[in-house]
PDB file of N, CA and C in Angstrom:
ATOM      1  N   UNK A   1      31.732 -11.406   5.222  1.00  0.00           N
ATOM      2  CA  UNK A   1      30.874 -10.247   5.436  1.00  0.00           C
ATOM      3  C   UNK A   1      31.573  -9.219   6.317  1.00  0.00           C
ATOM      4  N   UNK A   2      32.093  -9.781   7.683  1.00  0.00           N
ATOM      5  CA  UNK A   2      33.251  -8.810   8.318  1.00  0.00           C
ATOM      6  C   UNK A   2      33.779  -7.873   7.595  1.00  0.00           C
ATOM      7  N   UNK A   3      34.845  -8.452   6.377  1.00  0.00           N
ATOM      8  CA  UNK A   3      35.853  -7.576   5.764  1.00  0.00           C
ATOM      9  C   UNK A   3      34.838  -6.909   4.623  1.00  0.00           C
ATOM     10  N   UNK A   4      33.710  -7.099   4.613  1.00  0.00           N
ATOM     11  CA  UNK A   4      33.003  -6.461   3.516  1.00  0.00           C
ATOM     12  C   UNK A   4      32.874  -4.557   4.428  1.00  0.00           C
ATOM     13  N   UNK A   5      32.632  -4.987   5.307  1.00  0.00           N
ATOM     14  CA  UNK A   5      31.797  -3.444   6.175  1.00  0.00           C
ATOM     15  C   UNK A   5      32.828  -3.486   7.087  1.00  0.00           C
ATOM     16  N   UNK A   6      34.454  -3.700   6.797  1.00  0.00           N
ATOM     17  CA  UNK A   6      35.251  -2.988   7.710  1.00  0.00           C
ATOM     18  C   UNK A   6      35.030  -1.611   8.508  1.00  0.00           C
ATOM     19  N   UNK A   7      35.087  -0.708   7.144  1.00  0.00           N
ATOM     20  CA  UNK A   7      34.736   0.136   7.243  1.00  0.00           C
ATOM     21  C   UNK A   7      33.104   0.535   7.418  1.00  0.00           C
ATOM     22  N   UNK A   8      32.777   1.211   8.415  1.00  0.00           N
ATOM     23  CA  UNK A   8      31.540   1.438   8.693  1.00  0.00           C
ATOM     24  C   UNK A   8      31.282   3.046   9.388  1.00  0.00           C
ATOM     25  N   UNK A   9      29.938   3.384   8.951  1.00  0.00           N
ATOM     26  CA  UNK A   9      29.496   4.795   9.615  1.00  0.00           C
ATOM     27  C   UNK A   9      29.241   4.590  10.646  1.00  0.00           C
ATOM     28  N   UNK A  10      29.693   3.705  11.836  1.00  0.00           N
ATOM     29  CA  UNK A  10      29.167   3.771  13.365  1.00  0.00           C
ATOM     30  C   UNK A  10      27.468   3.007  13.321  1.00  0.00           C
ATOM     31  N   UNK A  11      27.066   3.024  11.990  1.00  0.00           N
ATOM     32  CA  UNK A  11      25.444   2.721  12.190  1.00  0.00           C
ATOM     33  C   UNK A  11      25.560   1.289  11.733  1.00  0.00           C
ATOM     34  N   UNK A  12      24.938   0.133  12.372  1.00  0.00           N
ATOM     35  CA  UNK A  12      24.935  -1.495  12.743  1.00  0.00           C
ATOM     36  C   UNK A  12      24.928  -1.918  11.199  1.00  0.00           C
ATOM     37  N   UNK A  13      25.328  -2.122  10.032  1.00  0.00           N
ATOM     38  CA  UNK A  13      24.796  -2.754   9.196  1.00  0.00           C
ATOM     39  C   UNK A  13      25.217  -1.889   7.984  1.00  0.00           C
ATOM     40  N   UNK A  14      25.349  -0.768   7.789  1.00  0.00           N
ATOM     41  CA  UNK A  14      25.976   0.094   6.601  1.00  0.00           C
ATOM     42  C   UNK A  14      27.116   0.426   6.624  1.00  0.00           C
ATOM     43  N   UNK A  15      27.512   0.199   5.146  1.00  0.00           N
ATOM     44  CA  UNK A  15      28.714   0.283   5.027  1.00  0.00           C
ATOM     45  C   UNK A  15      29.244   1.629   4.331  1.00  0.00           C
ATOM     46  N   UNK A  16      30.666   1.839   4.395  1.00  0.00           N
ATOM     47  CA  UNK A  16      30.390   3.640   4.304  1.00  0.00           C
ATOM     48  C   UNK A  16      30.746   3.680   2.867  1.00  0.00           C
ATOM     49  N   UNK A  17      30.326   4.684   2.815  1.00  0.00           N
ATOM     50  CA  UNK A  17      31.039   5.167   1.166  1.00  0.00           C
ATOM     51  C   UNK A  17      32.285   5.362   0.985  1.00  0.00           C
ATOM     52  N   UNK A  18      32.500   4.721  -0.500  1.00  0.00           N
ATOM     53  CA  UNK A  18      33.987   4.776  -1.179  1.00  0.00           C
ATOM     54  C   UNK A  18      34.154   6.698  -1.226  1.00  0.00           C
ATOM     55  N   UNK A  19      33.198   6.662  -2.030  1.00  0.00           N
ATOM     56  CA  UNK A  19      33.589   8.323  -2.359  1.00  0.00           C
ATOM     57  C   UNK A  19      32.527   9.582  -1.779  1.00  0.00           C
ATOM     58  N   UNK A  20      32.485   9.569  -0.451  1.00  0.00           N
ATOM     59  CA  UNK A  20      31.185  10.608  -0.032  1.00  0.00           C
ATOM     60  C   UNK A  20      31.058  11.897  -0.819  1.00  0.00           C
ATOM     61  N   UNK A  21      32.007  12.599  -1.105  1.00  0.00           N
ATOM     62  CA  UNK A  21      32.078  14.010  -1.386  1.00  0.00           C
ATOM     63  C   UNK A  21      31.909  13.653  -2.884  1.00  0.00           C
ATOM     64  N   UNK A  22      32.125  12.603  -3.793  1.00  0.00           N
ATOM     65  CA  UNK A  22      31.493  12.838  -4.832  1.00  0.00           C
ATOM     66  C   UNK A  22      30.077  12.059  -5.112  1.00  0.00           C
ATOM     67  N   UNK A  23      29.931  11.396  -4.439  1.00  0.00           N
ATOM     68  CA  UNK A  23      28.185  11.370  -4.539  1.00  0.00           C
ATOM     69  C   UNK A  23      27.659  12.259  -3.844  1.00  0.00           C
ATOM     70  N   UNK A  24      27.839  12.900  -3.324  1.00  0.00           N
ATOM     71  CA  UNK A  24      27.395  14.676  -2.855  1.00  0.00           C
ATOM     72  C   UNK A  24      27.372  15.344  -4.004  1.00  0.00           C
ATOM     73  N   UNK A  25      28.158  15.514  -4.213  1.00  0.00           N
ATOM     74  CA  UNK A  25      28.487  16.361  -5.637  1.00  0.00           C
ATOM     75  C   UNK A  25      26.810  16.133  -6.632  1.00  0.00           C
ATOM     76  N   UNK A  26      27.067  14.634  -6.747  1.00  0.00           N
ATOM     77  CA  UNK A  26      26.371  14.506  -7.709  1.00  0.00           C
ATOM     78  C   UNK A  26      24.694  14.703  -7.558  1.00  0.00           C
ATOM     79  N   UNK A  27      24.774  14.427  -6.413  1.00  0.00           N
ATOM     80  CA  UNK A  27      23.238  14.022  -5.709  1.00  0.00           C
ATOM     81  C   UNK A  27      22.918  15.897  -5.819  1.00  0.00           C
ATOM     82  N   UNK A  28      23.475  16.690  -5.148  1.00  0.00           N
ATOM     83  CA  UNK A  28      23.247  18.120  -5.351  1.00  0.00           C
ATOM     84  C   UNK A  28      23.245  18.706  -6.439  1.00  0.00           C
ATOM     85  N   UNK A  29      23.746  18.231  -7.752  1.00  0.00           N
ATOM     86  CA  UNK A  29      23.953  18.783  -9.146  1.00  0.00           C
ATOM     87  C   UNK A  29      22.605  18.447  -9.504  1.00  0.00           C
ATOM     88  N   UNK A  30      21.968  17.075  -9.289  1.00  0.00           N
ATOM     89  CA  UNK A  30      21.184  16.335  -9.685  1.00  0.00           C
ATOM     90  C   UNK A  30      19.538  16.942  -9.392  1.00  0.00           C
ATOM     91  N   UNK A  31      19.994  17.377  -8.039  1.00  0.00           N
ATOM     92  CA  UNK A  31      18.561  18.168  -7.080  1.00  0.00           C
ATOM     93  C   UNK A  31      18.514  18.960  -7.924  1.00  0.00           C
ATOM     94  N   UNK A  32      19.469  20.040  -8.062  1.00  0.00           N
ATOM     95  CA  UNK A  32      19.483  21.535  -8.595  1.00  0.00           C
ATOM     96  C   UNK A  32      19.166  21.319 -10.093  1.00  0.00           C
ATOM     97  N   UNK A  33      19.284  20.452 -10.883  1.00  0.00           N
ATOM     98  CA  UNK A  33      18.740  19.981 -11.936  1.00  0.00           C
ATOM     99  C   UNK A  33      17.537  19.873 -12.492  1.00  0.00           C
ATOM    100  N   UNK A  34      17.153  19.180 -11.466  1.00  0.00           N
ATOM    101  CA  UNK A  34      15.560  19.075 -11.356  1.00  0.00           C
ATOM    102  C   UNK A  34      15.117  20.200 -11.323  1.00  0.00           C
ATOM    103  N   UNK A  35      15.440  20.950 -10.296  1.00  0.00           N
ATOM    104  CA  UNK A  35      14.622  22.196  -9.194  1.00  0.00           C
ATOM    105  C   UNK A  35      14.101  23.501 -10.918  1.00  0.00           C
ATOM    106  N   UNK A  36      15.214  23.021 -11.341  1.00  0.00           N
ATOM    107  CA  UNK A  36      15.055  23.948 -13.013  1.00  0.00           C
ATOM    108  C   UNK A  36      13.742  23.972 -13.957  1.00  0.00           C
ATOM    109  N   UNK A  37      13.216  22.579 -13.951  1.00  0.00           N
ATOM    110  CA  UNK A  37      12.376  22.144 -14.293  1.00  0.00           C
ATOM    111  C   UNK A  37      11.097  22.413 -13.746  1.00  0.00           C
ATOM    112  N   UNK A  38      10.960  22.898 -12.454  1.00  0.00           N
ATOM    113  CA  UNK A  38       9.964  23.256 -11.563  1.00  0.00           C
ATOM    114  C   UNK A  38       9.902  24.649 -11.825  1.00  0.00           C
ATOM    115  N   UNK A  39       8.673  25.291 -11.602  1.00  0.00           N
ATOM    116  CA  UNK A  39       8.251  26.510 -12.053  1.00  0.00           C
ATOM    117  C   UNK A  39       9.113  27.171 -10.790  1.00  0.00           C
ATOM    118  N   UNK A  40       9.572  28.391 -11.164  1.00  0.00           N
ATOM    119  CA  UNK A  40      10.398  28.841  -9.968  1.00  0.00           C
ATOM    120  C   UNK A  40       9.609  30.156  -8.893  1.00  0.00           C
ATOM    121  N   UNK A  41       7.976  29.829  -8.732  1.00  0.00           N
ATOM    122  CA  UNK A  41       7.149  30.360  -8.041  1.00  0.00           C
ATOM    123  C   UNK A  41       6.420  29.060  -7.373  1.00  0.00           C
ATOM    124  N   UNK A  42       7.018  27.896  -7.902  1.00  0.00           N
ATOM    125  CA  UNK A  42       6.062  27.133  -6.897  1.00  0.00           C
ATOM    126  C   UNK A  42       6.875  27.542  -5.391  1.00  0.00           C
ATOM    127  N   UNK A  43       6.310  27.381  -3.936  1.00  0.00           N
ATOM    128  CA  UNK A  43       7.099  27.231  -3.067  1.00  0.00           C
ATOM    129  C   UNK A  43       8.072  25.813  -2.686  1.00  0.00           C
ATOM    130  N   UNK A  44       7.366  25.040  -2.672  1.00  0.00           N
ATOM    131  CA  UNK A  44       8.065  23.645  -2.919  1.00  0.00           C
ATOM    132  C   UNK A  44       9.652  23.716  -3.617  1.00  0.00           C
ATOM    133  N   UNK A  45       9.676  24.323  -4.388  1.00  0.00           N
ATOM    134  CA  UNK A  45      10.926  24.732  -5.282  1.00  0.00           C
ATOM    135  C   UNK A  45      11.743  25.955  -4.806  1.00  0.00           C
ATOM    136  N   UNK A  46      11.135  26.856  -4.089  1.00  0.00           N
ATOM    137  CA  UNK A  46      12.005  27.953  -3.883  1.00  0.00           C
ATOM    138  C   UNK A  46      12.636  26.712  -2.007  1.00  0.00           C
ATOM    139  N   UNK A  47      11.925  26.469  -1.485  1.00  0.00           N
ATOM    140  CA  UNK A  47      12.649  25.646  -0.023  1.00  0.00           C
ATOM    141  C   UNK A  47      13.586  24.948  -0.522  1.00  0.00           C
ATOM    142  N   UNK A  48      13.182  24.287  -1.657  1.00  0.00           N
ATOM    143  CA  UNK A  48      14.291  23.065  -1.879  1.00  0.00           C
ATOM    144  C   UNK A  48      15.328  23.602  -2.490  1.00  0.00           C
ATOM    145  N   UNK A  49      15.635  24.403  -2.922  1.00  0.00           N
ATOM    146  CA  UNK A  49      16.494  25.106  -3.413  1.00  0.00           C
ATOM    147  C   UNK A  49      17.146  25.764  -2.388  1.00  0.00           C
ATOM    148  N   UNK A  50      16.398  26.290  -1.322  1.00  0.00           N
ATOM    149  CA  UNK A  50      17.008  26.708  -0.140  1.00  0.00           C
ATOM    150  C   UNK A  50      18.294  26.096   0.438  1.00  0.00           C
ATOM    151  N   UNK A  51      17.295  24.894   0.921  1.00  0.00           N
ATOM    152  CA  UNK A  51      17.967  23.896   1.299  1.00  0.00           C
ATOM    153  C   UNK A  51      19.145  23.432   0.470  1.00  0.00           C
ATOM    154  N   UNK A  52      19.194  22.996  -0.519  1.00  0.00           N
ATOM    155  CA  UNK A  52      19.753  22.102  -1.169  1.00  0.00           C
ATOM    156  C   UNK A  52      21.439  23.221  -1.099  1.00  0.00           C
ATOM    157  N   UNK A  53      21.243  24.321  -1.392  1.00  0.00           N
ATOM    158  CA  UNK A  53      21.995  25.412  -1.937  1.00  0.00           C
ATOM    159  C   UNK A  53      22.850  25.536  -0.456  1.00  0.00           C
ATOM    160  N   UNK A  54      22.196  25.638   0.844  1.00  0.00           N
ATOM    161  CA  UNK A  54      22.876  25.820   1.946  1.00  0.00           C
ATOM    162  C   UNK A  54      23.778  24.318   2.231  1.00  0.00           C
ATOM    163  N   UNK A  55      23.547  23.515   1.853  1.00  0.00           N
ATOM    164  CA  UNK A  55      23.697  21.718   1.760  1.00  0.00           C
ATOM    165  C   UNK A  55      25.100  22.199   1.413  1.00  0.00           C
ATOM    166  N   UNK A  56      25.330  22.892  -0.049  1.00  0.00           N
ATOM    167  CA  UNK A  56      26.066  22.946  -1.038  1.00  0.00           C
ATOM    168  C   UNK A  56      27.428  23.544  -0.688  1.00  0.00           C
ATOM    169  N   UNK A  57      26.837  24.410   0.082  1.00  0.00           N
ATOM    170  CA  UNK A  57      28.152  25.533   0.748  1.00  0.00           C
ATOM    171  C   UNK A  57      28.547  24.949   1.666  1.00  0.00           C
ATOM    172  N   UNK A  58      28.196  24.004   2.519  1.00  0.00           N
ATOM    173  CA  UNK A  58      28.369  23.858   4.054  1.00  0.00           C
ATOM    174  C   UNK A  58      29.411  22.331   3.178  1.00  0.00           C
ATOM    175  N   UNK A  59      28.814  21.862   2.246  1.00  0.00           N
ATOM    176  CA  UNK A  59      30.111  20.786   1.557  1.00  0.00           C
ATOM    177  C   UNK A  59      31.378  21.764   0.862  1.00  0.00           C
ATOM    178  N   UNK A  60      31.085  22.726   0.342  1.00  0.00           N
ATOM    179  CA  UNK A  60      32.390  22.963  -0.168  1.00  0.00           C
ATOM    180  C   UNK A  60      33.238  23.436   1.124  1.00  0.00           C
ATOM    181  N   UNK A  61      32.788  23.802   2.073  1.00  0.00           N
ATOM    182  CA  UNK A  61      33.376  24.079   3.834  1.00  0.00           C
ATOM    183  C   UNK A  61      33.757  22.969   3.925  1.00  0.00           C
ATOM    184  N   UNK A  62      33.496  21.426   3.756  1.00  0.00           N
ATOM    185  CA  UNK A  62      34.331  20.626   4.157  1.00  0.00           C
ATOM    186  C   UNK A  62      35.355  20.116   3.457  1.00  0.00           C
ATOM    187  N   UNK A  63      34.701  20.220   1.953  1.00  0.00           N
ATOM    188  CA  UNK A  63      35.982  20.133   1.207  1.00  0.00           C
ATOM    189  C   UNK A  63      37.179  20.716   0.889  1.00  0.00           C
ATOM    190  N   UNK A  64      36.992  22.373   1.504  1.00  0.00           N
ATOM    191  CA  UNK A  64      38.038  22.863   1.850  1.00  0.00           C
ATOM    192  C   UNK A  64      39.171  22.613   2.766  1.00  0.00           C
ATOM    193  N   UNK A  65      38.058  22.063   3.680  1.00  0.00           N
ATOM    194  CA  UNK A  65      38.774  21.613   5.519  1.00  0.00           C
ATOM    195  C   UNK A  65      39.777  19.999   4.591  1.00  0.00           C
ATOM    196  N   UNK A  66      39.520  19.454   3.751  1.00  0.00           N
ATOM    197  CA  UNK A  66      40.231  17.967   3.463  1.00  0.00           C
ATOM    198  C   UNK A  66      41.416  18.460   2.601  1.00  0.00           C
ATOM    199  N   UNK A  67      40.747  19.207   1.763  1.00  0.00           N
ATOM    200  CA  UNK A  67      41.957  19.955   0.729  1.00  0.00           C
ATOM    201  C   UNK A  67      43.230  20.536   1.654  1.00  0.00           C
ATOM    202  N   UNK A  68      43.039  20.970   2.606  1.00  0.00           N
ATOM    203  CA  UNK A  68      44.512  21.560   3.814  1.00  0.00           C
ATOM    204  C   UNK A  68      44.313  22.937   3.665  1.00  0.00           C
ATOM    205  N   UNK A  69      43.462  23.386   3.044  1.00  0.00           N
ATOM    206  CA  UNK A  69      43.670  24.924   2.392  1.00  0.00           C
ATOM    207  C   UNK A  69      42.965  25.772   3.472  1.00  0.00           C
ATOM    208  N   UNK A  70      42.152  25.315   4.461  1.00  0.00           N
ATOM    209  CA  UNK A  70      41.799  26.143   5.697  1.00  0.00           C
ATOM    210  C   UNK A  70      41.819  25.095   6.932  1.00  0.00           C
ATOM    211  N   UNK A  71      41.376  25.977   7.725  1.00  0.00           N
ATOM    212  CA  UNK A  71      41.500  25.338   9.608  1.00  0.00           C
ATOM    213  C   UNK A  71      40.033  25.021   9.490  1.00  0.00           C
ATOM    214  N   UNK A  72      40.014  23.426  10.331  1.00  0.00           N
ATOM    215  CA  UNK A  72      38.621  23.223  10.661  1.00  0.00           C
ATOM    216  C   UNK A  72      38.161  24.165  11.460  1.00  0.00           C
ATOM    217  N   UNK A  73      38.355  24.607  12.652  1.00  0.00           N
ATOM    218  CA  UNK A  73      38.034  25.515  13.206  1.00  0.00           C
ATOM    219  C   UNK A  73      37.640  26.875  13.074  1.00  0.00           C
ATOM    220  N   UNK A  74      38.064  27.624  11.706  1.00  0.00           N
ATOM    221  CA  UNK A  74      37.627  28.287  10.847  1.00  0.00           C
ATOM    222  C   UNK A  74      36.381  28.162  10.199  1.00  0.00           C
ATOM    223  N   UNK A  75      36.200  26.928   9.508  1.00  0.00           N
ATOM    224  CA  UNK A  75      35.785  26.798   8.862  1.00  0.00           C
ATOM    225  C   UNK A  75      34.092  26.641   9.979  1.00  0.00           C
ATOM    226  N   UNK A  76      34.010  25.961  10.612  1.00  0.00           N
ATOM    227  CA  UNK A  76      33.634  25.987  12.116  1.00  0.00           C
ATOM    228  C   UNK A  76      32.784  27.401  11.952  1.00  0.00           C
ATOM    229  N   UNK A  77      33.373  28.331  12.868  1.00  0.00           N
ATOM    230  CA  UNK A  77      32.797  29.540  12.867  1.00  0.00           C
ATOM    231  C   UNK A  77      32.403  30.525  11.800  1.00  0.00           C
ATOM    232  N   UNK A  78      32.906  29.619  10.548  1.00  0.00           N
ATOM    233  CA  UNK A  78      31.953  30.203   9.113  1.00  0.00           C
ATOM    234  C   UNK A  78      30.684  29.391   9.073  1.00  0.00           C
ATOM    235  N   UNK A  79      30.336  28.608   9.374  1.00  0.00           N
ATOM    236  CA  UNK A  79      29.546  27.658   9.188  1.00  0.00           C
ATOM    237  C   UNK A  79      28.413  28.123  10.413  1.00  0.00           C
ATOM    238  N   UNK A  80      28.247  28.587  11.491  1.00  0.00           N
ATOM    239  CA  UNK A  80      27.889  29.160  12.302  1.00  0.00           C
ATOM    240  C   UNK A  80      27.213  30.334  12.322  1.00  0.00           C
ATOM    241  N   UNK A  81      28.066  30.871  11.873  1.00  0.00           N
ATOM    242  CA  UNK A  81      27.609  32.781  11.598  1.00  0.00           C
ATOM    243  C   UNK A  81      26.298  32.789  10.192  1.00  0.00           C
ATOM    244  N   UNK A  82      25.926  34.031  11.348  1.00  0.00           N
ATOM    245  CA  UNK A  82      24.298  34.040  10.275  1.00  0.00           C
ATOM    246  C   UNK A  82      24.619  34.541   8.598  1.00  0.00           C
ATOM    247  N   UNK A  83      25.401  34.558   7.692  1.00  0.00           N
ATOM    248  CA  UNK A  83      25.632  34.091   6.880  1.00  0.00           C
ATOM    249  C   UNK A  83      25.922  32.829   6.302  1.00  0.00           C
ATOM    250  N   UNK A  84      25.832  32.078   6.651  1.00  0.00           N
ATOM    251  CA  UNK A  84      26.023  30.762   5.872  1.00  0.00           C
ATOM    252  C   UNK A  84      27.744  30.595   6.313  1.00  0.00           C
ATOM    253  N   UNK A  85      27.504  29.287   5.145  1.00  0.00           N
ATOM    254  CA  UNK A  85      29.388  28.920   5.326  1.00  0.00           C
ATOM    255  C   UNK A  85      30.367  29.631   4.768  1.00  0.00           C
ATOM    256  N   UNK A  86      29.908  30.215   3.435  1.00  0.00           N
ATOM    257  CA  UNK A  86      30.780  30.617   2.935  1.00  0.00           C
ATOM    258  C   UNK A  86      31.248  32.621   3.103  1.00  0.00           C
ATOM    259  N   UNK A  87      31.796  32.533   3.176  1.00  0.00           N
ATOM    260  CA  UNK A  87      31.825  34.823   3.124  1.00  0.00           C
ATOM    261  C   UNK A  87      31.165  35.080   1.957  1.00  0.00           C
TER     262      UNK A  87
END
């Protein structure tokens, strides 16, 4: 069981993910999928979409930061500023 949860998120008992950024991927394709299906005047649907959409940007900010292609620290003070993550 040790070598099962070598790897761990710091939290007692879970073990981390093989691939985070693509079950992100998917889990957000999946939301936004749905959200289509929902009348796009319910409110319920316009938040979650909110949400989900700011989720979305603030991951491609990190997947930029892994790719080498920007400075965390950049990426940092995009993520901050009252625009969102991305310019």
């Amino acid at each position: 069981l040790a070598g099962l949860l070598r790897k761990t998120t710091s939290l007692v008992g879970l073990a981390a993910c093989a691939g985070p950024h693509e079950s992100l991927r998917v889990s957000y394709t999946k939301i936004l999928d749905v959200l289509e299906q929902i009348p796009k005047n319910a409110t319920c649907s316009k938040y979650i979409e909110w949400i989900t959409n700011e989720k979305w940007d603030c991951f491609a900010c990190s997947a930029l930061c892994l790719d080498g292609s920007s400075h965390p620290h950049l990426l940092l003070v995009q993520m901050l500023s009252p625009q969102g993550c991305l310019p």
